[in-house]
C-alpha atoms as a PDB file:
ATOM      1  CA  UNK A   1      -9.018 -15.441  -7.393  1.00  0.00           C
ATOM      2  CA  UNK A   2      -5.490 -13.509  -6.784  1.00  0.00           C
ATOM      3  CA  UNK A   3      -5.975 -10.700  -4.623  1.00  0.00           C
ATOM      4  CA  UNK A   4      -5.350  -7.330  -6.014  1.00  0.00           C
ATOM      5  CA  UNK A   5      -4.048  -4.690  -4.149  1.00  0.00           C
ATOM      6  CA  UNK A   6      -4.007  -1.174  -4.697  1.00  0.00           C
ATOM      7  CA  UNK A   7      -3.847   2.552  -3.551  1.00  0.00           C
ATOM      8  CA  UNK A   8      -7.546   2.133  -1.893  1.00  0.00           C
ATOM      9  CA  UNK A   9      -6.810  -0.974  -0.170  1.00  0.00           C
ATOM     10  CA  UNK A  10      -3.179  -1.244   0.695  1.00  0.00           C
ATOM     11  CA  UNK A  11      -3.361  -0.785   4.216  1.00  0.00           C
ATOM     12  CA  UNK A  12      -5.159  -4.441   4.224  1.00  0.00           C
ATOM     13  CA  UNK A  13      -1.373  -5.437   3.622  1.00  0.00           C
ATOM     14  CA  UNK A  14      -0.617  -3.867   7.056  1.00  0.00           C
ATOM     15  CA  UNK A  15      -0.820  -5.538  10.127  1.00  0.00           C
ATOM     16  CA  UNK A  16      -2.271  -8.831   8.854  1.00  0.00           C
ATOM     17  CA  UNK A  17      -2.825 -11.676  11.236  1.00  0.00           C
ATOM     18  CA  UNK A  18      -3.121 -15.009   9.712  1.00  0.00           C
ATOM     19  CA  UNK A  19      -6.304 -17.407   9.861  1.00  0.00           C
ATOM     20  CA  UNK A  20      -5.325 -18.582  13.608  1.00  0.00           C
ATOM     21  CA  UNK A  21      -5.621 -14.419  14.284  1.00  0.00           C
ATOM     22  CA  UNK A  22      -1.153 -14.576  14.864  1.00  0.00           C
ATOM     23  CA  UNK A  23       0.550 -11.629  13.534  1.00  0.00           C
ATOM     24  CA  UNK A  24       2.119 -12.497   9.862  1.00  0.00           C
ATOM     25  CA  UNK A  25       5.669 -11.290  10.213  1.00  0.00           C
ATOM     26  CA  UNK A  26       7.580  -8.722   7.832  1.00  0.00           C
ATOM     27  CA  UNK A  27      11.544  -7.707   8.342  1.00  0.00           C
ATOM     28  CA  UNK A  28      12.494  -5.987   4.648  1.00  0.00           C
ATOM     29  CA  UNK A  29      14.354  -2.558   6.059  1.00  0.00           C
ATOM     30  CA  UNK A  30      15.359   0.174   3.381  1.00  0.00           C
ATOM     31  CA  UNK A  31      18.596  -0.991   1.432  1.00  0.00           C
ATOM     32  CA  UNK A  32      21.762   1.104   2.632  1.00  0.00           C
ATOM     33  CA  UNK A  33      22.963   2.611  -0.420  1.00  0.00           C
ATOM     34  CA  UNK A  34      25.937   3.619   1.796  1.00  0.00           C
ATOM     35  CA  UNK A  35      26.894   0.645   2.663  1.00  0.00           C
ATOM     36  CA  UNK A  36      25.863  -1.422  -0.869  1.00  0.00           C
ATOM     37  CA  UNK A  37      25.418   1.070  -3.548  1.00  0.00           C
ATOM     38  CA  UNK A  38      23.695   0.595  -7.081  1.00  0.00           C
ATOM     39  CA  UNK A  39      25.772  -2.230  -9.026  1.00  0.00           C
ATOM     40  CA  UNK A  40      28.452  -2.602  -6.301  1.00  0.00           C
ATOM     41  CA  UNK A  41      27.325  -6.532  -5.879  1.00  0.00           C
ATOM     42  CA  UNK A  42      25.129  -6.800  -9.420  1.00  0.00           C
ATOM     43  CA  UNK A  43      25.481  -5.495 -12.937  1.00  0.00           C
ATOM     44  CA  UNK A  44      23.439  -2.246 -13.124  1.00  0.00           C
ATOM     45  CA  UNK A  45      20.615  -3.725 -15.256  1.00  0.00           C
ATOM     46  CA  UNK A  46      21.462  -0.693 -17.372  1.00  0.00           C
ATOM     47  CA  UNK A  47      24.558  -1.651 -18.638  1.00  0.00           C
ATOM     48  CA  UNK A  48      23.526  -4.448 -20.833  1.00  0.00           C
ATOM     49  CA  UNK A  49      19.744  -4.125 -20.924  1.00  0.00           C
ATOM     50  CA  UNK A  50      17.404  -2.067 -22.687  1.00  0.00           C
ATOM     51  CA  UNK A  51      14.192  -1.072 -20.871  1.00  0.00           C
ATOM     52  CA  UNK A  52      11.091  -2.737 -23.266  1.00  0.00           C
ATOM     53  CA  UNK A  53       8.849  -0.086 -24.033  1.00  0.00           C
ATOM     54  CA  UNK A  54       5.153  -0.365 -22.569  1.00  0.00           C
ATOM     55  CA  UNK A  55       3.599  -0.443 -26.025  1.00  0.00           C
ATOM     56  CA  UNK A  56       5.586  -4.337 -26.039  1.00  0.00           C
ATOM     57  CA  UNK A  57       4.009  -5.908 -22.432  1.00  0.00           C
ATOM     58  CA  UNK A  58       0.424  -6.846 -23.933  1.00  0.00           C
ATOM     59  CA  UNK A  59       1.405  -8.747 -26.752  1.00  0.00           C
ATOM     60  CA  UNK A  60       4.542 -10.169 -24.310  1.00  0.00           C
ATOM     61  CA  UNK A  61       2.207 -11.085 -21.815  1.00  0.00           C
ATOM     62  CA  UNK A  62      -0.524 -12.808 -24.494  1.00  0.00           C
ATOM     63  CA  UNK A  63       1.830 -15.009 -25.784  1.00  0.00           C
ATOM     64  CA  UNK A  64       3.222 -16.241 -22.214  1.00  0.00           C
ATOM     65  CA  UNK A  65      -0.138 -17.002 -21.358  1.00  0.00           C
ATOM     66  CA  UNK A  66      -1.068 -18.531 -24.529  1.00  0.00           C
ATOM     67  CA  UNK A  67       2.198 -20.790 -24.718  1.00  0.00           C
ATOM     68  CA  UNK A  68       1.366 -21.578 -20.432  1.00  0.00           C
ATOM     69  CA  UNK A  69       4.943 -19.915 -19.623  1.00  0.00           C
ATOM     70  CA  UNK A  70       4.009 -16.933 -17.119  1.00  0.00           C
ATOM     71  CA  UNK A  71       6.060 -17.426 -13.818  1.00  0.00           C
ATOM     72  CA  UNK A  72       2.636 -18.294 -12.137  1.00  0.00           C
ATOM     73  CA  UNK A  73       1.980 -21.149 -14.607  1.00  0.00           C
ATOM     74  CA  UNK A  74       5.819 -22.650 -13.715  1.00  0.00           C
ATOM     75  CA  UNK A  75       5.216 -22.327 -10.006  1.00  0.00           C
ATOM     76  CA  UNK A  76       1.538 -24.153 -10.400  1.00  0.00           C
ATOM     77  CA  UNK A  77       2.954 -26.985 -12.981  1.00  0.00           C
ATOM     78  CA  UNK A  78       5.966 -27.571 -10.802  1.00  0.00           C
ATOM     79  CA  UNK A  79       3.797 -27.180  -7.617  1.00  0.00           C
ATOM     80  CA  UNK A  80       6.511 -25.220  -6.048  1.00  0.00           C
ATOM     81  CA  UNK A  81       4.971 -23.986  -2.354  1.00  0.00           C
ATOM     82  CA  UNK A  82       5.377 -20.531  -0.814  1.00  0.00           C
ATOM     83  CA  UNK A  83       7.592 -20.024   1.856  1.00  0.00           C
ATOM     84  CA  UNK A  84       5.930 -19.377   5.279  1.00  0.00           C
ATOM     85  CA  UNK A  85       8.534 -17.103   7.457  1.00  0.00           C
ATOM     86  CA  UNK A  86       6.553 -18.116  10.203  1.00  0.00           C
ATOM     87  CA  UNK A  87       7.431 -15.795  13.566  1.00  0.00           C
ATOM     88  CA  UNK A  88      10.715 -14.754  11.843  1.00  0.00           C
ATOM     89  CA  UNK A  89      11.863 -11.219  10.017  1.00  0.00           C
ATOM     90  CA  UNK A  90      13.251 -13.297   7.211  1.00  0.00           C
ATOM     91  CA  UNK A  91      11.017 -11.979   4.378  1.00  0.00           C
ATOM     92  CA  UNK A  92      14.060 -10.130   2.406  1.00  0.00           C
ATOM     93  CA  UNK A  93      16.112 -13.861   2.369  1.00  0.00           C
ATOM     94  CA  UNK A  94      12.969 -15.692   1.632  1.00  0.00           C
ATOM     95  CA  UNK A  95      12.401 -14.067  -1.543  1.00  0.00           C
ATOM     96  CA  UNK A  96      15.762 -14.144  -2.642  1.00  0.00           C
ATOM     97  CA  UNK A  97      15.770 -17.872  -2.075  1.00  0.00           C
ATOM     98  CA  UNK A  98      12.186 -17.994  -3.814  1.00  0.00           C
ATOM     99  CA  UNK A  99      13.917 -15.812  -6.537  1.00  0.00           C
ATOM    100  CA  UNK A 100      16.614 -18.135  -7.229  1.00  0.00           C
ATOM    101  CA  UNK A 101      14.113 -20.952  -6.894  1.00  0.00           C
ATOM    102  CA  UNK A 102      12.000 -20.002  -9.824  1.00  0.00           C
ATOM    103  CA  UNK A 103      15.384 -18.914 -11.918  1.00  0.00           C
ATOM    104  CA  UNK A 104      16.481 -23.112 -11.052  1.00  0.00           C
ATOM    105  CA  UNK A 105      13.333 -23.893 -12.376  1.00  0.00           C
ATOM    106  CA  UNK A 106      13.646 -21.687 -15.478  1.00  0.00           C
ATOM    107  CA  UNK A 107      16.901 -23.603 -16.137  1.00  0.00           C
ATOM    108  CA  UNK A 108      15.309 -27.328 -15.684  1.00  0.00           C
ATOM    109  CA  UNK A 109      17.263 -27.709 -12.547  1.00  0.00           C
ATOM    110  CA  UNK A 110      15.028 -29.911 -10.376  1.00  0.00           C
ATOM    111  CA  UNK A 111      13.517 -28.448  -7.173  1.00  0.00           C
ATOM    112  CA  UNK A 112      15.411 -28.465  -3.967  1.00  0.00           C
ATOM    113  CA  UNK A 113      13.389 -26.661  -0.864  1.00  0.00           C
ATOM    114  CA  UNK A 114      16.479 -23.864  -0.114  1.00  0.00           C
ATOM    115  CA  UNK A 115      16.505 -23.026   3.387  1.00  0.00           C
ATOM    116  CA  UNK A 116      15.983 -18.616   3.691  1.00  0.00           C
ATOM    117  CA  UNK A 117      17.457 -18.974   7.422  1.00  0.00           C
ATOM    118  CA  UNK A 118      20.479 -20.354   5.616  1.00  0.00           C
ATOM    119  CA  UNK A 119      21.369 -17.048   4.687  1.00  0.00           C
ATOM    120  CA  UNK A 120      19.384 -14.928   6.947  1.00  0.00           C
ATOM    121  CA  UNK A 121      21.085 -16.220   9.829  1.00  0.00           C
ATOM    122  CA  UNK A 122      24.610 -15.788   9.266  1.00  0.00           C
ATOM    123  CA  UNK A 123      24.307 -12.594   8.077  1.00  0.00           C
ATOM    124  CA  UNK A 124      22.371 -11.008  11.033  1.00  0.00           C
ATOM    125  CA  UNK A 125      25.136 -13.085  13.171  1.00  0.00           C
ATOM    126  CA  UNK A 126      22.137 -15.546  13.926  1.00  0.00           C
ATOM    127  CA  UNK A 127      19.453 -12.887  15.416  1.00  0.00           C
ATOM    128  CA  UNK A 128      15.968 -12.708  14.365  1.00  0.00           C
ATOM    129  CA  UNK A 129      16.410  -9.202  12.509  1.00  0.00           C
ATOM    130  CA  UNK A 130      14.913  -7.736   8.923  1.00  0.00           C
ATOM    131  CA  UNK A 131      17.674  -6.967   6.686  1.00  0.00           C
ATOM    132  CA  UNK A 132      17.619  -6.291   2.464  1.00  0.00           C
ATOM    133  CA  UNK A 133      17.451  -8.540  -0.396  1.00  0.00           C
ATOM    134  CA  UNK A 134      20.335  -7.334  -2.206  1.00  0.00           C
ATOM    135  CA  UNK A 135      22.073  -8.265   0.658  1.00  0.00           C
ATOM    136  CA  UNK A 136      21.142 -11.820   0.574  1.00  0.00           C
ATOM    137  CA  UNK A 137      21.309 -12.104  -3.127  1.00  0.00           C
ATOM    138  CA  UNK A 138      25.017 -11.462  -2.771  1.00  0.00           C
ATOM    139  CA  UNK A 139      25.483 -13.757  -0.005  1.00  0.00           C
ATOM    140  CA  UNK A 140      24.335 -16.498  -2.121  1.00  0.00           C
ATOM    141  CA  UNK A 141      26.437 -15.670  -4.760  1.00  0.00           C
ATOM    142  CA  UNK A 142      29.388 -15.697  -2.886  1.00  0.00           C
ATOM    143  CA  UNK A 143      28.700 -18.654  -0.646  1.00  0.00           C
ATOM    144  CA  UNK A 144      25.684 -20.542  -1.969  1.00  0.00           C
ATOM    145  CA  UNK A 145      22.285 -21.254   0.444  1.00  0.00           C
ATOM    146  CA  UNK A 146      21.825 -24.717   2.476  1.00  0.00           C
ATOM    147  CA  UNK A 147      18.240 -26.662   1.344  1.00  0.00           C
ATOM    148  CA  UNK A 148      16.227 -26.672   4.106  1.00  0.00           C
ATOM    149  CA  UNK A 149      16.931 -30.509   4.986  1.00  0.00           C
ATOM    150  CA  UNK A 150      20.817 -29.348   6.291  1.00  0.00           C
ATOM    151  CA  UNK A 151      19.312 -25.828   7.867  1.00  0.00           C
ATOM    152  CA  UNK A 152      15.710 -25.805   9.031  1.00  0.00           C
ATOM    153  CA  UNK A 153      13.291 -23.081   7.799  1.00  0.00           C
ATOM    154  CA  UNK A 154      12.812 -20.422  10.302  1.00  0.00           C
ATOM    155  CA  UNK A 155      15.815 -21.424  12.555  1.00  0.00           C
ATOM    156  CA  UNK A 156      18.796 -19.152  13.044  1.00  0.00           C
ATOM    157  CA  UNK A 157      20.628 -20.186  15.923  1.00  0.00           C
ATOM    158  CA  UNK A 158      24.585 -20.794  16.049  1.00  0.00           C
ATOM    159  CA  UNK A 159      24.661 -24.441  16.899  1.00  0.00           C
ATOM    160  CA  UNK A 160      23.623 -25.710  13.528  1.00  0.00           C
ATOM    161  CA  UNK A 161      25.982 -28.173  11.364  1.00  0.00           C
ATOM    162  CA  UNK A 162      26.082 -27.480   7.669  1.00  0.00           C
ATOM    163  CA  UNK A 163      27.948 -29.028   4.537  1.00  0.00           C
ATOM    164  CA  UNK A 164      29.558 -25.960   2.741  1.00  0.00           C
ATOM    165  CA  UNK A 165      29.775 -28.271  -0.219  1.00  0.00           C
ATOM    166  CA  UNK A 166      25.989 -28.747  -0.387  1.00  0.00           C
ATOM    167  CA  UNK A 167      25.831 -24.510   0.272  1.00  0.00           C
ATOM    168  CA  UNK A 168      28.274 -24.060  -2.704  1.00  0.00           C
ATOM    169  CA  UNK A 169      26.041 -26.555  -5.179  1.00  0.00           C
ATOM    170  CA  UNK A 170      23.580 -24.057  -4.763  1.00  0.00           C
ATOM    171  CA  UNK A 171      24.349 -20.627  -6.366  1.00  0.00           C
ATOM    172  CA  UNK A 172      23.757 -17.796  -8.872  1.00  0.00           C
ATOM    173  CA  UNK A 173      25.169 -17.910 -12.170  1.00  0.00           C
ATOM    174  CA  UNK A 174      23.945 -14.033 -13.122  1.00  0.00           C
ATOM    175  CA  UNK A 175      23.070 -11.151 -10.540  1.00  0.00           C
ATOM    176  CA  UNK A 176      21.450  -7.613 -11.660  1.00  0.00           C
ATOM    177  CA  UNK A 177      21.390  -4.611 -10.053  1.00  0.00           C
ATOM    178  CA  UNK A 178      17.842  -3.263 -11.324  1.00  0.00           C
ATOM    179  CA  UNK A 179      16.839  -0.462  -9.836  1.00  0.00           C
ATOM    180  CA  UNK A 180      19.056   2.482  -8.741  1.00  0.00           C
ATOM    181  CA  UNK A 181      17.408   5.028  -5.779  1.00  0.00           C
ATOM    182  CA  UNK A 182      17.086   7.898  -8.041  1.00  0.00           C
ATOM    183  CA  UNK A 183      15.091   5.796 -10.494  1.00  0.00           C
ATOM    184  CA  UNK A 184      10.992   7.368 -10.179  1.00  0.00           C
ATOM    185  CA  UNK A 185       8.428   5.082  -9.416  1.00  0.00           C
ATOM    186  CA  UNK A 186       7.143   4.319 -12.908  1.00  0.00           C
ATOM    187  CA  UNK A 187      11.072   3.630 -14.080  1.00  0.00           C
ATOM    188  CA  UNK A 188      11.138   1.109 -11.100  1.00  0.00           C
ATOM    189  CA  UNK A 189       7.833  -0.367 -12.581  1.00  0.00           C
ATOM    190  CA  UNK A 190       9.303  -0.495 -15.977  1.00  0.00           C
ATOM    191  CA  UNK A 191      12.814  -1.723 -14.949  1.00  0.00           C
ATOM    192  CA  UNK A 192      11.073  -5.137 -12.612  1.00  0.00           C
ATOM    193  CA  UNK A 193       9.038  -5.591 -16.153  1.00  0.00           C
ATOM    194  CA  UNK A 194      11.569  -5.649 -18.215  1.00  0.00           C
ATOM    195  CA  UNK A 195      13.510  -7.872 -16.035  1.00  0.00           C
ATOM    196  CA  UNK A 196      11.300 -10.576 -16.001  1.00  0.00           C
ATOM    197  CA  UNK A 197      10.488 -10.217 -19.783  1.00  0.00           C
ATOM    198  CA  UNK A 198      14.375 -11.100 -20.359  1.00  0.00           C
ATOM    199  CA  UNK A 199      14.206 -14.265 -18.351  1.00  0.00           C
ATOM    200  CA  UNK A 200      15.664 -13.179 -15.135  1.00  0.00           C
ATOM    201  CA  UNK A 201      14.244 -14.351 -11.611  1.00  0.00           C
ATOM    202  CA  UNK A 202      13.731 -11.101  -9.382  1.00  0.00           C
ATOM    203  CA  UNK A 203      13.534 -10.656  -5.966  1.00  0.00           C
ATOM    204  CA  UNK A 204      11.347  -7.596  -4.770  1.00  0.00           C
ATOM    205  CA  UNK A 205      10.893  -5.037  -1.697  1.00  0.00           C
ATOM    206  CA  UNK A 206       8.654  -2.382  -0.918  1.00  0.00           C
ATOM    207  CA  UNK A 207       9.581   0.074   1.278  1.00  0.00           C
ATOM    208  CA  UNK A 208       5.762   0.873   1.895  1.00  0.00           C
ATOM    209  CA  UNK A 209       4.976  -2.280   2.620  1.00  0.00           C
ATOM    210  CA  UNK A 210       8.341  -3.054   4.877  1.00  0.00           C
ATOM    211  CA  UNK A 211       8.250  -6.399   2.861  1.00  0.00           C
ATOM    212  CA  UNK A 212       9.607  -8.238   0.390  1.00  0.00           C
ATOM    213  CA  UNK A 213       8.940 -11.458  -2.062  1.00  0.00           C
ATOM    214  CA  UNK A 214       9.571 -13.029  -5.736  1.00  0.00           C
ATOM    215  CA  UNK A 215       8.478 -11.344  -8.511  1.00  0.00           C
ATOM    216  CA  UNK A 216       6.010 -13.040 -10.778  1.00  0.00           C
ATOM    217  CA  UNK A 217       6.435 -10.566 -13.297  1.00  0.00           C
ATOM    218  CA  UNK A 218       3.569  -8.875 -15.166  1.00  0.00           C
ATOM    219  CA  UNK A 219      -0.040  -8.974 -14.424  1.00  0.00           C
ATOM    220  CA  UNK A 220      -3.269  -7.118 -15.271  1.00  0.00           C
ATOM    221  CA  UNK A 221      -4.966  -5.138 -12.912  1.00  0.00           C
ATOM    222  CA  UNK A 222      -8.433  -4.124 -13.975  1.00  0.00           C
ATOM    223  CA  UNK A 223      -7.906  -1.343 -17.050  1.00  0.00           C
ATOM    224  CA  UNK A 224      -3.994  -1.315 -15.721  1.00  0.00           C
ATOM    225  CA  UNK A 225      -0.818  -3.390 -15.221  1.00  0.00           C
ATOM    226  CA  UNK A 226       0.169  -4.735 -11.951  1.00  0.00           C
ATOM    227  CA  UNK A 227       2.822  -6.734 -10.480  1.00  0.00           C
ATOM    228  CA  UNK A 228       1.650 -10.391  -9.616  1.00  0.00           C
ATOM    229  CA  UNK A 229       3.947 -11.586  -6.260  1.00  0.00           C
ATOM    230  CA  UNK A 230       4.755 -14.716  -4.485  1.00  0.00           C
ATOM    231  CA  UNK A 231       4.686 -14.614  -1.055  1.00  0.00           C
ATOM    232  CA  UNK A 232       6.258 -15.761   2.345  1.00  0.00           C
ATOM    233  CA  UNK A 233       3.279 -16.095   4.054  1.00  0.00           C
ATOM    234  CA  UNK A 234       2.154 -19.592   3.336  1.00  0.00           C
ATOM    235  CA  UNK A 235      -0.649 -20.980   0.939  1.00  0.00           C
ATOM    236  CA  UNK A 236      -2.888 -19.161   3.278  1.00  0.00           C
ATOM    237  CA  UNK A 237      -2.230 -15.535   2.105  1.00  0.00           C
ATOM    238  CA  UNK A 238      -4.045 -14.763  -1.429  1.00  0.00           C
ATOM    239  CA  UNK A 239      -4.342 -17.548  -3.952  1.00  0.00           C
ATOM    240  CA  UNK A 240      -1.664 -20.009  -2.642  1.00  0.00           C
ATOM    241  CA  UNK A 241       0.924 -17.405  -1.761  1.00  0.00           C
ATOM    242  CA  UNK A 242       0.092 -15.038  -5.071  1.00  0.00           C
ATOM    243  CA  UNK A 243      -1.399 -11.529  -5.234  1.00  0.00           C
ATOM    244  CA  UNK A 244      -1.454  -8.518  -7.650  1.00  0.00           C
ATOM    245  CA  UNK A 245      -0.087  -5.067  -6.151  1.00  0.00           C
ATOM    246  CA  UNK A 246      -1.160  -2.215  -8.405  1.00  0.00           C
ATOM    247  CA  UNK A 247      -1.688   1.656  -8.512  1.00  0.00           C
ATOM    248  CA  UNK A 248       1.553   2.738  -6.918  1.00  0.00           C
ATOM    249  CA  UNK A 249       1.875   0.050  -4.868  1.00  0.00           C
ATOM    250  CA  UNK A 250       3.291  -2.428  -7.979  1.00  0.00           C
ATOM    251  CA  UNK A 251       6.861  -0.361  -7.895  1.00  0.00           C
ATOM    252  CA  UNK A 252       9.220  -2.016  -5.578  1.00  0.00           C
ATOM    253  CA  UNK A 253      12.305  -0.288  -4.153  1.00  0.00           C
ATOM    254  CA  UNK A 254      14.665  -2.612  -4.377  1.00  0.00           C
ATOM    255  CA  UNK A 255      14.883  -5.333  -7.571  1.00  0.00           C
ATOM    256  CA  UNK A 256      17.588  -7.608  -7.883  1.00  0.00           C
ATOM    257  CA  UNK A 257      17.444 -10.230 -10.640  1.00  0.00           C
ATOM    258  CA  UNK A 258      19.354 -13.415 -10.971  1.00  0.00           C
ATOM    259  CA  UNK A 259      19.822 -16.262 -13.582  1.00  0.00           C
ATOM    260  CA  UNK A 260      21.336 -20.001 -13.180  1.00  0.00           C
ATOM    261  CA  UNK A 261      23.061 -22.108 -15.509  1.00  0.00           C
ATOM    262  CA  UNK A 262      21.352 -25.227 -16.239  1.00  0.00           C
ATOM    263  CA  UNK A 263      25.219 -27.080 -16.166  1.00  0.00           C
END
């Protein structure tokens, strides 16, 4: 069963150690809207899409599930596996990688394992530091991400050789700006919703949670909607990387969705 996770038992997000009893790592830090501001990289979502109006999602969500085409049901028909960040503070370039995973998948592309420390590790000039996903979402669209056979998961030293023409195969053909910082939380909510309703991939962070992951888009919650994630923790966390935050944990901070052409 997905694990749900709400305003009475957040905190068991916190400070998790994995079955071995090692500290799961984390490494999403607040987005500088100084230094990147709202639709300075990405469209502002608002610009060419209309929120969809709560009184929409059930019947929306019904007929995913009916028809087998939730996010959840691609990732288990395509048995695509959650990243593990293991001992890095990669989480913000994992789910952007994860992100543009699914939105490869969403376009038929076949699956290629895209390596997060790809990105992470040039950007952080090849430290082990947290950084922002809107930050790595625009790195990939200006210079592509490595699959992990040319850059190894989890390594981000400078003595690694790369093919930029293998990089450059692999980037985004559409990149929205979704949530703006004076957006409430319930706008946030509604903006990552609507995002995934119009076929967009969406990377997530949570500023509560100083983490961040792919967005699996709309989920129940008990009597309420919640926001179904994929994680970076391996198959061990939740139900093969997935779980349900909810109450006012489901509103990320940060939201950046992508597309890819299928050409």
């Amino acid at each position: 069963m997905i694990p749900i996770y709400d305003d009475s038992n957040y905190h068991e997000l916190l400070n998790q150690v994995d079955d071995e009893g090692i500290a799961r790592m984390y490494g999403s830090v607040p987005r500088d809207w100084a230094k990147q501001p709202f639709g300075s990289s990405g469209v502002p979502f608002g610009d060419k899409y209309a929120i969809i109006d709560r009184s929409e999602w059930g019947d929306r969500l019904r007929e995913q599930e009916k028809e087998k085409a939730t996010l959840s049901d691609l990732i288990d028909h395509l048995k695509i596996p959650p990243y593990d960040q293991n001992g890095t503070n990669f989480c913000w370039a994992a789910g952007a990688c994860m992100a543009l995973t699914i939105a490869r998948a969403r376009a038929n592309l076949p699956y290629i394992d895209l390596s997060f420390a790809s990105i992470a590790a040039p950007i952080n000039r090849y430290r082990n530091q947290g950084g922002w996903t809107a930050n790595a979402i625009e790195y990939i669209k200006d210079h592509g991400v490595l699959p992990a056979s040319q850059w190894p998961h989890n390594y981000y030293r400078n003595d690694n050789y790369e093919d930029k023409s293998l990089r450059a195969e692999n980037k985004i053909f559409e990149f929205i700006d979704v949530i703006d910082q004076n957006m409430d939380r319930e706008e946030r909510f509604d903006a990552v919703v609507s995002a995934g309703f119009y076929g967009f991939s969406c990377a997530v962070s949570f500023n509560f949670w100083g983490h961040a992951v792919a967005s699996l888009g709309l989920a129940k919650a008990g009597r309420d909607w919640g926001h179904m994630i994929y994680n970076s923790w391996g198959g061990g966390y939740g139900e093969n990387g997935k779980g349900i935050l909810a109450g006012s944990k489901r509103s990320p901070d940060n939201c950046e969705a992508i597309r890819v052409s299928s050409q």
